[in-house]
C-alpha atoms as a PDB file:
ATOM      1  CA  UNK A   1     133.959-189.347 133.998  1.00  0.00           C
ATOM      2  CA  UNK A   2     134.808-185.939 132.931  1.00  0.00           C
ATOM      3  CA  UNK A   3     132.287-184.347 130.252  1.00  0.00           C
ATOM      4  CA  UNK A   4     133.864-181.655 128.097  1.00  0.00           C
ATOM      5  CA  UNK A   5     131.331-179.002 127.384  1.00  0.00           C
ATOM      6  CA  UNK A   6     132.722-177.355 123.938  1.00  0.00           C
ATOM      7  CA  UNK A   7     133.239-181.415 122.732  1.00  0.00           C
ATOM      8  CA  UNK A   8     129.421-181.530 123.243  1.00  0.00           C
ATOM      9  CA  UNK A   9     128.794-178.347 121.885  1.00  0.00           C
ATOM     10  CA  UNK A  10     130.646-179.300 118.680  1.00  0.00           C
ATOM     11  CA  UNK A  11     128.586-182.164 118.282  1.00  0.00           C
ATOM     12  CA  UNK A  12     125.206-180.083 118.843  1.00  0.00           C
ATOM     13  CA  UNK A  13     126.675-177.787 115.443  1.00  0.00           C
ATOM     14  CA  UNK A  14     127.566-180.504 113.723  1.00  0.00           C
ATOM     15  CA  UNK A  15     124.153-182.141 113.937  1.00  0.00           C
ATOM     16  CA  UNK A  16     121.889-178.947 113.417  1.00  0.00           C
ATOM     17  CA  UNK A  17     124.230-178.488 110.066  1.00  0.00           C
ATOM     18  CA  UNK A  18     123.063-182.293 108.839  1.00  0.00           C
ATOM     19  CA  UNK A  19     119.229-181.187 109.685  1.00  0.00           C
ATOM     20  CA  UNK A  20     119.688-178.021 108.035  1.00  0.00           C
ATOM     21  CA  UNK A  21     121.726-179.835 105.026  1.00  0.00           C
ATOM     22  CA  UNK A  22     118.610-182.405 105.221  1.00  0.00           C
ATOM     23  CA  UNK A  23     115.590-180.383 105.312  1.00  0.00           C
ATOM     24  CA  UNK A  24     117.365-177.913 102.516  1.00  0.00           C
ATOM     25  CA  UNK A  25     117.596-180.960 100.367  1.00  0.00           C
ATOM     26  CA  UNK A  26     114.171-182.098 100.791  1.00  0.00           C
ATOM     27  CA  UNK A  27     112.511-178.657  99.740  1.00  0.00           C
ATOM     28  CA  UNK A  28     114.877-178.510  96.610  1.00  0.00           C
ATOM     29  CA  UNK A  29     114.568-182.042  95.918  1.00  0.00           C
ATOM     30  CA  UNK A  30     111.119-182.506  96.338  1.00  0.00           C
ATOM     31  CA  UNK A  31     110.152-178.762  94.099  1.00  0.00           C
ATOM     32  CA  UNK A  32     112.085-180.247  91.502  1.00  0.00           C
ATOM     33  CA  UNK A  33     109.979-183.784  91.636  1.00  0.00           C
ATOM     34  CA  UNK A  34     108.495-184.752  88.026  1.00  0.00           C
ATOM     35  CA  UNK A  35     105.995-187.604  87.615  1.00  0.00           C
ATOM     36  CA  UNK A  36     108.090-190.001  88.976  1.00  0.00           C
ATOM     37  CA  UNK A  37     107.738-189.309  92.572  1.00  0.00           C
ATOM     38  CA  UNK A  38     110.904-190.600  95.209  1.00  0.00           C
ATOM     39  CA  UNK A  39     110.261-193.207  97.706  1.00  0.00           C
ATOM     40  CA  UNK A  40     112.028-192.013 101.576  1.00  0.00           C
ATOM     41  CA  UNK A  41     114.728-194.455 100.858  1.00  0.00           C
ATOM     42  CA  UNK A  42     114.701-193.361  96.856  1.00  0.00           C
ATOM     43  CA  UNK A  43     115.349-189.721  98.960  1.00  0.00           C
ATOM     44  CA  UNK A  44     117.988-191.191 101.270  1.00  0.00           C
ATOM     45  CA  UNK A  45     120.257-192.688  98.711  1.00  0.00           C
ATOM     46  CA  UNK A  46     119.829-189.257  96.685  1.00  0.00           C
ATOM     47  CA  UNK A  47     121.002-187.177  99.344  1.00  0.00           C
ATOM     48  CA  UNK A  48     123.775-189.329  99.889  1.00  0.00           C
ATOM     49  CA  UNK A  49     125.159-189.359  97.091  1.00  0.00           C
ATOM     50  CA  UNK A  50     125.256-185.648  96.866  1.00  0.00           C
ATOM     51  CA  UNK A  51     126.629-185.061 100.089  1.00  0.00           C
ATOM     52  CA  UNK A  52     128.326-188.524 101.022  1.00  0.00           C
ATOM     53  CA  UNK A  53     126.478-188.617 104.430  1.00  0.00           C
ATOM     54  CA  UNK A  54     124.844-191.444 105.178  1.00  0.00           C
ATOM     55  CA  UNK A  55     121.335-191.148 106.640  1.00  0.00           C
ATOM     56  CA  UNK A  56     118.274-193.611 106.940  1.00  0.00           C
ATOM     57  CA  UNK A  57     115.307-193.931 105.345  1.00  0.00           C
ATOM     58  CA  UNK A  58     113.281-192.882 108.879  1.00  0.00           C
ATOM     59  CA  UNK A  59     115.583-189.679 109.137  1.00  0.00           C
ATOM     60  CA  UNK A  60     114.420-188.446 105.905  1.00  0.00           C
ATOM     61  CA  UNK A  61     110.804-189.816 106.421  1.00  0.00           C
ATOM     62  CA  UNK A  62     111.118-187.657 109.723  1.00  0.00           C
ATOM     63  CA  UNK A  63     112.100-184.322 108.630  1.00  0.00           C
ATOM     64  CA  UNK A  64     109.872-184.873 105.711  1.00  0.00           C
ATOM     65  CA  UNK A  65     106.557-184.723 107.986  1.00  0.00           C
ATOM     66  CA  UNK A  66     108.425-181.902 109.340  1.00  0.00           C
ATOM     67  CA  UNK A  67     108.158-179.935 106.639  1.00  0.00           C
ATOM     68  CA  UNK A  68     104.208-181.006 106.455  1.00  0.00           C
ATOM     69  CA  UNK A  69     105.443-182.931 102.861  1.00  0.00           C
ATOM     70  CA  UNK A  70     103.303-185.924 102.326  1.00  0.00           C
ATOM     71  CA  UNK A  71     104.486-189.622 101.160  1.00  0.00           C
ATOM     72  CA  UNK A  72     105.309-189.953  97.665  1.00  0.00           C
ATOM     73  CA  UNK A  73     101.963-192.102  97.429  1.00  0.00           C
ATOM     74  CA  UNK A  74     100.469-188.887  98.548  1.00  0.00           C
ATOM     75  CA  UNK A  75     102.004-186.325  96.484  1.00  0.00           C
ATOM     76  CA  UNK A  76     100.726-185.332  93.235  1.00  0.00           C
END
């Protein structure tokens, strides 16, 4: 089996662009927050409708406590 290095590459770019498309969203998103504060999955569905790529509720829960953003529980 024959790995092809810039096919792996490719997929290393295309990944960092969906965290950096991800963790943009969540600082814009989450600034912008009123009283009503969004559930992960709330989040998730957001984001995908903006960008029509589909990620889970545990991605964005992820790069959320990357950020050091609490839960929406937490967050006043």
């Amino acid at each position: 089996m024959k790995i092809n290095k810039n096919n792996y590459s490719h997929q290393i770019e295309i990944k960092k662009s969906t965290k950096t498309l991800i963790l943009e969203f969540l600082n814009k998103e989450l600034k912008e927050e009123g009283i009503k504060k969004n559930s992960d999955s709330m989040l998730a569905e957001i984001f995908q409708a903006k960008t029509n790529i589909k990620v889970s509720r545990k991605t964005i829960s992820k790069y959320r406590e990357e950020l050091k953003i609490p839960s929406s529980l937490k967050r006043e």
